[in-house]
Protein backbone atom coordinates (compact mmCIF):
# COMPACT_ATOMS: atom_id res chain seq x y z
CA UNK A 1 27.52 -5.33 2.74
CA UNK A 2 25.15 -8.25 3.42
CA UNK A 3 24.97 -10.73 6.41
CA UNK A 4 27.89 -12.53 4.62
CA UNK A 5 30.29 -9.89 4.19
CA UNK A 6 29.69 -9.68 0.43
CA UNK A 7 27.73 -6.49 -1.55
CA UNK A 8 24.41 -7.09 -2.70
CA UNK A 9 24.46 -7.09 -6.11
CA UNK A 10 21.81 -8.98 -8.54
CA UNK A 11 23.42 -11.67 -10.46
CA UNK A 12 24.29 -10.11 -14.52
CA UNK A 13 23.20 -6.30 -12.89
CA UNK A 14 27.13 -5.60 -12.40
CA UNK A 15 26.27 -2.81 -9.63
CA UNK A 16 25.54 -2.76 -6.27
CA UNK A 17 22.26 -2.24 -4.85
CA UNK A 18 21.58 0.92 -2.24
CA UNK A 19 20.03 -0.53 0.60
CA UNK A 20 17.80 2.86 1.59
CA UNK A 21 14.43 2.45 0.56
CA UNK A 22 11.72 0.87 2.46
CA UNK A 23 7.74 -0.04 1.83
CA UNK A 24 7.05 4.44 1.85
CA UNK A 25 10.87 5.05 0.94
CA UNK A 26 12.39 5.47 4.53
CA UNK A 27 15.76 4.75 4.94
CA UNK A 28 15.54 1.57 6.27
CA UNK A 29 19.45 1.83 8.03
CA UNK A 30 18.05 4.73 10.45
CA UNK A 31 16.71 4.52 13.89
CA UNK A 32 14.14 7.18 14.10
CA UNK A 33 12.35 6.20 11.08
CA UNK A 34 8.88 4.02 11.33
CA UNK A 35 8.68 0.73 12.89
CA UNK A 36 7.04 -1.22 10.00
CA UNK A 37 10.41 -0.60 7.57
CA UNK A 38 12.77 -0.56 10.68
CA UNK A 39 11.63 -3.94 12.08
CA UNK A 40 11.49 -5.40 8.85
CA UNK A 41 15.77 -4.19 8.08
CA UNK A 42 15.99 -5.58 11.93
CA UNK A 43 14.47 -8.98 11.40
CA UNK A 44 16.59 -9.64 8.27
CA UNK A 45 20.23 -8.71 9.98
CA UNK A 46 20.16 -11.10 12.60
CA UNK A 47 18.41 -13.93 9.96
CA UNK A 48 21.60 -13.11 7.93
CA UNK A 49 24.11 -13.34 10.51
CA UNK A 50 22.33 -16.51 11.97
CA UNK A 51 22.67 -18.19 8.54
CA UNK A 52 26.71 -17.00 8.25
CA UNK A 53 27.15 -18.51 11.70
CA UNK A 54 25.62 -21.89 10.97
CA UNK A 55 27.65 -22.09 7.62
CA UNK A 56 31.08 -21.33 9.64
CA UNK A 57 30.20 -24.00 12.36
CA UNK A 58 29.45 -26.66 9.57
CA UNK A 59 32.82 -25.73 7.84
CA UNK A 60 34.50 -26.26 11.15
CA UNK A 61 33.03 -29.87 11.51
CA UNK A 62 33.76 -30.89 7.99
CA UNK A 63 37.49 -29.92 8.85
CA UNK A 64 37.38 -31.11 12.08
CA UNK A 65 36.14 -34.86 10.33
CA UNK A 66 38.37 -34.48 7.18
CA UNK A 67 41.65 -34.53 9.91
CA UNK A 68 40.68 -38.22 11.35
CA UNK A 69 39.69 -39.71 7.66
CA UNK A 70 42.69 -41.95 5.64
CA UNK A 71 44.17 -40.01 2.75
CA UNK A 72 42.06 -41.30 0.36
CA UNK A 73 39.09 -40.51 1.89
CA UNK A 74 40.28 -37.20 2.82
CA UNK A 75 41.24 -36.44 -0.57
CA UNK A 76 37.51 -37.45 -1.57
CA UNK A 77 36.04 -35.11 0.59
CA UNK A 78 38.33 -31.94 -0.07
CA UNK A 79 36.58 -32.32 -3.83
CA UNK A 80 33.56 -31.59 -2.36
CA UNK A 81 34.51 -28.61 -0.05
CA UNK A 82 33.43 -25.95 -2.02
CA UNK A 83 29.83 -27.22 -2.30
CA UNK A 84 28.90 -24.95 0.89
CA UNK A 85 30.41 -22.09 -0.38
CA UNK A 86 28.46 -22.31 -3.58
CA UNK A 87 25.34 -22.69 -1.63
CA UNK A 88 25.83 -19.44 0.12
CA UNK A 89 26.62 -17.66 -2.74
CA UNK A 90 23.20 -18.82 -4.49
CA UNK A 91 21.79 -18.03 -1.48
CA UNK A 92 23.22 -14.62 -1.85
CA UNK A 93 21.84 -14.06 -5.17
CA UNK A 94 18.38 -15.02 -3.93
CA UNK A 95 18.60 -11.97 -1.55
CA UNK A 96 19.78 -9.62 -4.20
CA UNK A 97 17.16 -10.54 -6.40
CA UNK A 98 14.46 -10.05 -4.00
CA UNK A 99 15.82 -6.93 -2.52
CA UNK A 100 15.90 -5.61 -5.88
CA UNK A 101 12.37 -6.21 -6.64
CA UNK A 102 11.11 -5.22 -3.05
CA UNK A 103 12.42 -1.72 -4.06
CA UNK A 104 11.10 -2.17 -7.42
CA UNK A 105 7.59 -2.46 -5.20
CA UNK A 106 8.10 0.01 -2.93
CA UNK A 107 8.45 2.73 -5.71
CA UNK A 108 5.34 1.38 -7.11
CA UNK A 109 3.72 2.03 -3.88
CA UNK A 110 5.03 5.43 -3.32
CA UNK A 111 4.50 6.81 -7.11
CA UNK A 112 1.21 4.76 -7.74
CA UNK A 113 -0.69 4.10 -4.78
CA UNK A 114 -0.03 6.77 -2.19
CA UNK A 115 -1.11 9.82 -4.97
CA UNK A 116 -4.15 7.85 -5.93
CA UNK A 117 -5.05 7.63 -1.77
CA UNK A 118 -4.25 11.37 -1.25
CA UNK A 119 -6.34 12.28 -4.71
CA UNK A 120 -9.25 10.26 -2.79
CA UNK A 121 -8.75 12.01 0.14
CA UNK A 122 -9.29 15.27 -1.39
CA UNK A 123 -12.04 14.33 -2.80
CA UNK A 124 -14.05 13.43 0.03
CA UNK A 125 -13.34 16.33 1.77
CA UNK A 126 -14.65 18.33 -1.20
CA UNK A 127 -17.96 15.62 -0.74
CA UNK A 128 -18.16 16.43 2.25
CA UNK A 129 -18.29 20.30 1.89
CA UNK A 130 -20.62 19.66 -0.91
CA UNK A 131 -22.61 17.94 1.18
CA UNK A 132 -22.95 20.45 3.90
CA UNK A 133 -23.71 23.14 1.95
CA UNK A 134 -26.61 21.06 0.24
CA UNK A 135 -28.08 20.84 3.65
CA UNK A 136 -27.54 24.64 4.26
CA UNK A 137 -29.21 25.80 0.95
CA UNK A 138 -32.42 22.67 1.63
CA UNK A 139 -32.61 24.69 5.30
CA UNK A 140 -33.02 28.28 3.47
CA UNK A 141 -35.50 26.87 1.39
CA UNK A 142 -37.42 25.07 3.24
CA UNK A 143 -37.53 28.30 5.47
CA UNK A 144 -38.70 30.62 2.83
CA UNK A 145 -40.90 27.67 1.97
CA UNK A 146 -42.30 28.28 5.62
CA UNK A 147 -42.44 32.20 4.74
CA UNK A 148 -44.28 32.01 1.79
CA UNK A 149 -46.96 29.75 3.22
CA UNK A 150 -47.59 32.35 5.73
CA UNK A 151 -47.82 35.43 3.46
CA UNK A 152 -50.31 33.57 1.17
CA UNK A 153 -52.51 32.96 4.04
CA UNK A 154 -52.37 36.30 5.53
CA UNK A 155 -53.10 37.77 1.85
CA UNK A 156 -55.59 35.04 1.06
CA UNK A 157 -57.53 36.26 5.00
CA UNK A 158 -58.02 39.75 4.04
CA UNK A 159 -61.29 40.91 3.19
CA UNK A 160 -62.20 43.45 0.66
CA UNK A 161 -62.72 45.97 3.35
CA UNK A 162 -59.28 45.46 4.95
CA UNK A 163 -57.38 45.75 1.31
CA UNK A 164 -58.81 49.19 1.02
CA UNK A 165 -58.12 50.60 4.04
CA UNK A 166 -54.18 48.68 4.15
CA UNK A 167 -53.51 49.01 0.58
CA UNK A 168 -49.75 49.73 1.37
CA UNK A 169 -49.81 46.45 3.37
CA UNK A 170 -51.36 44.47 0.86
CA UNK A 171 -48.77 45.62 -1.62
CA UNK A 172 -45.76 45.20 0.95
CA UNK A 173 -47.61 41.41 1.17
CA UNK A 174 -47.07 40.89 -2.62
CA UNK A 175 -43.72 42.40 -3.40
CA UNK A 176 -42.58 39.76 -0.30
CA UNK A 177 -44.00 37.05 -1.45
CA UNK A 178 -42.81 38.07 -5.20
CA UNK A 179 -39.01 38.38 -3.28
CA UNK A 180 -39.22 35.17 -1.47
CA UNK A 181 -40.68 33.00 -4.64
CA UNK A 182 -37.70 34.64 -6.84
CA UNK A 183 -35.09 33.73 -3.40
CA UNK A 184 -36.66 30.25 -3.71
CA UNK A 185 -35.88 29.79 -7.43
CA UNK A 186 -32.69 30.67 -7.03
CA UNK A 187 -31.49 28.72 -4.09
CA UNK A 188 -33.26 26.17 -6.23
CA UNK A 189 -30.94 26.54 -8.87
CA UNK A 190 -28.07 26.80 -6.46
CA UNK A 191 -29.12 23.47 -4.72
CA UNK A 192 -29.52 21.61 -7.99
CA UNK A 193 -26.03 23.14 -9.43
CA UNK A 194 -24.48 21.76 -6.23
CA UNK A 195 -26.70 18.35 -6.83
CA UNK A 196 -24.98 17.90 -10.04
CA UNK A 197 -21.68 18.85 -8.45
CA UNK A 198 -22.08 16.28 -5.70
CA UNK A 199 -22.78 13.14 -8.26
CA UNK A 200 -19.98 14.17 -10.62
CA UNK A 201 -17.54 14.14 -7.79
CA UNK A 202 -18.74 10.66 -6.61
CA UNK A 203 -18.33 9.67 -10.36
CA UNK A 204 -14.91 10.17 -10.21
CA UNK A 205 -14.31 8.61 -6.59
CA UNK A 206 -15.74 5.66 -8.19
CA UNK A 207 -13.37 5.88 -10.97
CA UNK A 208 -10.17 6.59 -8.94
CA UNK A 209 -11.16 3.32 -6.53
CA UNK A 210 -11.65 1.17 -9.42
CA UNK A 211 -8.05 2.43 -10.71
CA UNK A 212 -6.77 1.69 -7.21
CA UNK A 213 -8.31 -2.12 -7.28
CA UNK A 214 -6.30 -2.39 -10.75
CA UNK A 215 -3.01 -1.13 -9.34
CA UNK A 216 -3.64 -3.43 -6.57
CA UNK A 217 -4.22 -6.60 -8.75
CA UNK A 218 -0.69 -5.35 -10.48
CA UNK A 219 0.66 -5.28 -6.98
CA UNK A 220 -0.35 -8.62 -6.11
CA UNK A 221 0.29 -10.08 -9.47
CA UNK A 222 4.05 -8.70 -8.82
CA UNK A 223 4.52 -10.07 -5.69
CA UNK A 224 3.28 -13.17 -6.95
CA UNK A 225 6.36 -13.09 -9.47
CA UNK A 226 8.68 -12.51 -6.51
CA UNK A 227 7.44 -15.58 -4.97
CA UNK A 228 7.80 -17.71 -7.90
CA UNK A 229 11.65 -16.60 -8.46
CA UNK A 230 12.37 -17.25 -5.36
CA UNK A 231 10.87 -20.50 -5.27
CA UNK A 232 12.94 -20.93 -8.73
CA UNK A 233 16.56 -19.81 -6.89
CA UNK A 234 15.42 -22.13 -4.03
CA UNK A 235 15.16 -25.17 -6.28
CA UNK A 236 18.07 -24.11 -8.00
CA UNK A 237 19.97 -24.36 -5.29
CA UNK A 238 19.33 -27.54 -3.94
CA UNK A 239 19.64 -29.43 -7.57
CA UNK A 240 23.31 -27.91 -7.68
CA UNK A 241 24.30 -29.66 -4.49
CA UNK A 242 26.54 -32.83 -4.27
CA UNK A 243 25.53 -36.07 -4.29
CA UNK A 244 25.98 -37.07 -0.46
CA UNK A 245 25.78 -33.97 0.93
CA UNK A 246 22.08 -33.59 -1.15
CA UNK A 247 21.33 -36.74 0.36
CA UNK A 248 22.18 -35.68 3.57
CA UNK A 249 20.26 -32.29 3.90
CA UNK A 250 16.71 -32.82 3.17
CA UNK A 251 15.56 -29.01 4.25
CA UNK A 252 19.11 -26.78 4.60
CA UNK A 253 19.06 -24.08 6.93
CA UNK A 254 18.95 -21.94 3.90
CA UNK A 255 16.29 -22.93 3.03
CA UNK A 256 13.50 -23.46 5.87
CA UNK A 257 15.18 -19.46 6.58
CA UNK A 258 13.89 -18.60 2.94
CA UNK A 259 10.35 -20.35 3.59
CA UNK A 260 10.16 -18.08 6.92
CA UNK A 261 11.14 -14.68 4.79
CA UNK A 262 8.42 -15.60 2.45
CA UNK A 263 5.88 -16.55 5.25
CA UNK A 264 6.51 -12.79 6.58
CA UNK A 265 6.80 -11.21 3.28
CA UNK A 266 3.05 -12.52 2.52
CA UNK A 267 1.73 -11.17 6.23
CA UNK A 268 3.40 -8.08 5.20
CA UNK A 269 1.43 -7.81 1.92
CA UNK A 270 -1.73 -8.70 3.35
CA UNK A 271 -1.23 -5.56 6.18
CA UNK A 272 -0.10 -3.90 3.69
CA UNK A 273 -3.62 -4.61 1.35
CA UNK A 274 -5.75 -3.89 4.35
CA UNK A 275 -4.11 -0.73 5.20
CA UNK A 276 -4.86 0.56 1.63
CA UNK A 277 -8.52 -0.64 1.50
């Protein structure tokens, strides 16, 4: 049931809508769940019961005038008592409609967006491992680096005399500086490996951001659709009002309320845009 004591259902749909999902697919109905969704279900209640209550006290005033009028005049006005009725309905449909297509959204959000973020996630955390184990191999190498510079000068300051007499150094010099010039080339090849590795990782983090820009220009182009049917239902409704009551009402209740929703509907989409860049 809605603020009006009817179900939501979207005009031609035939069924009613569950009211359960929110912007990540909370049940919006529960206390416990996040206050983003929760406020949200809160704010649009008492909006709902504010608009019933203003409807009843108008009906109570037309009645109130209709028992003082002559007959005739009376009789003119009872042809024109269902006009506030008929507003609240089409305001009712307005509501389904957008309810339906926020949920439409917030699947979108929690079957497009969210996996791409987490995917992202993932791989930044694999950058970053990447990263630290680039600086771990360019340590070891820049170590042996260190190494062999000091074996080739020791070699290098032995004299002919000295290589006789430490023949088994000399060759315990070489085989070294063989071992650490074969470690070297192959912490080399490790470090570019992991090089490679590193840019086709940030390839594809620039590919998944680019395809989470897209699905946010679908998300805003969406929204941008809501807006314009509601605008439509809006319009709709006050060109199927009577002809003094029309007159009367230049902004209904109805529909400075529906300007407000769609004031904090577009503050919600713009948190909601900054908290996914």
């Amino acid at each position: 049931m809605n603020g009006f004591g009817a179900k939501r259902v979207a005009p031609g749909w035939g069924t009613p809508l569950p009211l359960k999902t929110g912007i990540l697919g909370e049940n919006t109905t529960s206390t416990d769940q996040g206050s983003g969704v929760g406020e949200q279900h809160k704010i649009v209640e008492p909006e709902a019961a504010e608009t019933k209550a203003t409807v009843d006290t108008n009906k109570v005033s037309v009645l109130t005038e209709a028992e003082t009028l002559p007959d005739e005049v009376r009789q003119d006005e009872s042809d024109e008592s269902h006009a506030p009725v008929d507003e609240v309905e089409a305001t009712e449909q307005v509501a389904n409609v957008s309810e339906t297509v926020r949920e439409v959204l917030d699947t979108f959000l929690r079957q497009q967006i969210q996996p791409l973020l987490v995917g992202i996630s993932e791989k930044q955390a694999a950058v970053e491992a990447s990263l630290k184990t680039v600086t771990s191999l360019a340590n070891e190498v820049s170590k042996l680096e260190q190494q062999v510079t000091v074996l080739g000068a020791g070699l290098r300051s032995l004299s002919s005399d000295v290589r006789e007499h430490k023949a088994t150094e000399v060759a315990d010099l070489t085989r070294a500086l063989a071992k650490s010039e074969k470690d070297k080339k192959s912490l080399g090849a490790q470090l570019d490996t992991t090089k490679s590795e590193l840019v086709g990782t940030r390839d594809e983090i620039a590919s998944w951001r680019a395809e989470r820009d897209d699905l946010l220009v679908q998300l805003e182009e969406l929204q941008t659709k809501v807006d314009d049917l509601e605008s439509q239902q809006v319009q709709s409704i006050g060109s199927s009002s009577s002809g003094a009551e029309a007159e009367k009402v230049s902004p209904t209740p109805e529909t400075r309320q529906e300007d407000e929703r769609r004031r904090r509907r577009q503050k919600e989409r713009e948190r909601q845009r900054r908290d996914l860049e």
